[in-house]
Protein backbone atom coordinates (compact mmCIF):
# COMPACT_ATOMS: atom_id res chain seq x y z
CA UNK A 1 31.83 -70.75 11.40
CA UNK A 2 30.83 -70.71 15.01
CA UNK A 3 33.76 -72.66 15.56
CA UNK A 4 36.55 -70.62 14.23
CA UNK A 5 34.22 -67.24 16.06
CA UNK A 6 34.89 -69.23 19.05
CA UNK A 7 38.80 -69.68 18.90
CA UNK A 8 39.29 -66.55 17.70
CA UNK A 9 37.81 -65.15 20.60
CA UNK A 10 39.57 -67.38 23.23
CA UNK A 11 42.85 -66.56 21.52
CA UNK A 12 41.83 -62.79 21.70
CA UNK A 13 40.66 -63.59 25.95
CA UNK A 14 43.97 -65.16 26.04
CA UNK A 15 45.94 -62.41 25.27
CA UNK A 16 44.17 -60.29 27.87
CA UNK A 17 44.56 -62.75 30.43
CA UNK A 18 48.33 -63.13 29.69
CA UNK A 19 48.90 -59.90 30.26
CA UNK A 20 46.63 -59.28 33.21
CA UNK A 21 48.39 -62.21 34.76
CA UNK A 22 52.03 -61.92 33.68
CA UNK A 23 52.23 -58.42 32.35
CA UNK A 24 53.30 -56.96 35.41
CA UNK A 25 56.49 -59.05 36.41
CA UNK A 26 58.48 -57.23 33.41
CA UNK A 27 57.87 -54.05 34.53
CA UNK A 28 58.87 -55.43 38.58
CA UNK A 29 62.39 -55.55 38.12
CA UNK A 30 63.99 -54.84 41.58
CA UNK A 31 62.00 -52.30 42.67
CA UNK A 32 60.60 -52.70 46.28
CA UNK A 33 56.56 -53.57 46.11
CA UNK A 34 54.54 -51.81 48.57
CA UNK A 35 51.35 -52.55 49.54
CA UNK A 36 49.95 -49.29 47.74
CA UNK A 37 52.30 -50.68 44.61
CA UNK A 38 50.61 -53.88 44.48
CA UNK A 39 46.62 -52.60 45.20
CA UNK A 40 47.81 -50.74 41.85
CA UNK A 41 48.85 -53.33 39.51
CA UNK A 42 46.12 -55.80 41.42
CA UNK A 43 43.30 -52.91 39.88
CA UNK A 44 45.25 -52.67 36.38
CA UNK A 45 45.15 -56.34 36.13
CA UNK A 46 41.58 -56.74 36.84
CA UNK A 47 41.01 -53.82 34.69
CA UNK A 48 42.91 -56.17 31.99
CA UNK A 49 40.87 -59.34 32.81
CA UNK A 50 37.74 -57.28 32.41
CA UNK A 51 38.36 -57.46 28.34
CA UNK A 52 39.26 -61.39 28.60
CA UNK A 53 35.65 -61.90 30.52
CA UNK A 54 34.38 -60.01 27.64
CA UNK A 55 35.79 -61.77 25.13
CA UNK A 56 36.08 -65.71 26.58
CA UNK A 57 32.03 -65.47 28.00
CA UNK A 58 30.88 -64.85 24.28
CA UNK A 59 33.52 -67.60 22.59
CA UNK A 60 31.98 -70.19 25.03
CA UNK A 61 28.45 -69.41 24.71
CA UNK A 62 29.17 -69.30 20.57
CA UNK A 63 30.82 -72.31 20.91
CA UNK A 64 29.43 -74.13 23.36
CA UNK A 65 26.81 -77.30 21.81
CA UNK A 66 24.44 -76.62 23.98
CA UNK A 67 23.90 -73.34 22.32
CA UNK A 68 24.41 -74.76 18.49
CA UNK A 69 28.30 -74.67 18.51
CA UNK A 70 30.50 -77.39 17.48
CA UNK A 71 31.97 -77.98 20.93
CA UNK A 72 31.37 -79.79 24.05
CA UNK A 73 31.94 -77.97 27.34
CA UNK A 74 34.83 -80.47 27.78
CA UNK A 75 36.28 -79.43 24.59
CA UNK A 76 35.73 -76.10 24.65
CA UNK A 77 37.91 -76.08 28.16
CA UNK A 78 41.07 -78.03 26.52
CA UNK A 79 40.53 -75.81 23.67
CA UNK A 80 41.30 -73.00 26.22
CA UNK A 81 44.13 -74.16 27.98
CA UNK A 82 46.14 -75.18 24.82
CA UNK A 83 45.43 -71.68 23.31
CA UNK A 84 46.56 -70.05 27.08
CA UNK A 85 49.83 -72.56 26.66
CA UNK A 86 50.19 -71.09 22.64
CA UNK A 87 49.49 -67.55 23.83
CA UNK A 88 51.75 -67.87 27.16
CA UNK A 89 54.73 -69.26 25.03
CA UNK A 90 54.58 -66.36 22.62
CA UNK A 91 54.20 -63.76 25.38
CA UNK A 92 57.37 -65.39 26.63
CA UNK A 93 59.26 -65.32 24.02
CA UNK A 94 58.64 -61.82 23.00
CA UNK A 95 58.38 -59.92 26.42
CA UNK A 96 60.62 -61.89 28.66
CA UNK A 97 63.91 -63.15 26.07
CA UNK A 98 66.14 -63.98 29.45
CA UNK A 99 63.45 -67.22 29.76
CA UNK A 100 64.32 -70.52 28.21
CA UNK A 101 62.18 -73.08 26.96
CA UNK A 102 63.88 -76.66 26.95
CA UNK A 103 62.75 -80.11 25.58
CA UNK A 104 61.13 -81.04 28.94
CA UNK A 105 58.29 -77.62 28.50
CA UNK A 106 58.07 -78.92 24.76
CA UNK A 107 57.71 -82.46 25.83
CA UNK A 108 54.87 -81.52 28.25
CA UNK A 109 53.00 -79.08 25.79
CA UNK A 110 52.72 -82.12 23.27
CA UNK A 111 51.06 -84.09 26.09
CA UNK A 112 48.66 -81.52 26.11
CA UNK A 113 48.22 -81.89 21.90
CA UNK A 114 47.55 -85.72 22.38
CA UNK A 115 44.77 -84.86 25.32
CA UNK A 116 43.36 -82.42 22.35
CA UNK A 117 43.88 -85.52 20.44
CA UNK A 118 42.16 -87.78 22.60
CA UNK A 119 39.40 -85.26 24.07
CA UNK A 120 38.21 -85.05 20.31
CA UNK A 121 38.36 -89.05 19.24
CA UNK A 122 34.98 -90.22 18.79
């Protein structure tokens, strides 16, 4: 159970993260940024991020071997970045439609799968 406690939470960190990082360019648009403007959204995403540290501290220590988890710290890491790459994709989809994926971002993304593949082969 640790396990699946431990990629819930990274997709949950994800999510935060996502938005903290990319959340901001939909609402940018046009509009002149400022210095003032971008102190703001700089705070707002930290604010943001403060919820992923919340969330991706606890899913490594849970999951972590070291502590009695299933993972190694290597695994744990390429668990994360393939869930940031799922998460990523779906915010991308959703929030920004105008963006295209094409066989070359799909090719790459299955690369990562076989480095899951291969981080996990005994």
């Amino acid at each position: 159970m640790k396990g699946f406690y431990s990629i819930g939470l990274l997709v949950l960190s994800n999510v935060f993260m996502t938005i903290a990082w990319y959340g901001h360019l939909k609402t940018s648009g046009s509009k002149k940024m400022t210095l003032w403007a971008l102190t703001v959204l700089i705070l707002i995403s930290w604010g943001i991020a403060f919820f992923e540290y919340c969330l991706q501290v606890p899913a490594n220590r849970i999951g972590y071997k070291g502590n009695g988890g299933p993972f190694t710290l290597i695994q744990l890491k390429v668990i994360q970045e393939v869930l940031s790459l799922l998460v990523f994709m779906g915010f991308t989809v959703f929030f920004f439609k105008d963006e295209t994926f094409r066989w070359n971002h799909i090719a790459a993304f299955c690369l990562i799968v076989i480095a899951v593949y291969l981080v996990f082969k005994k």
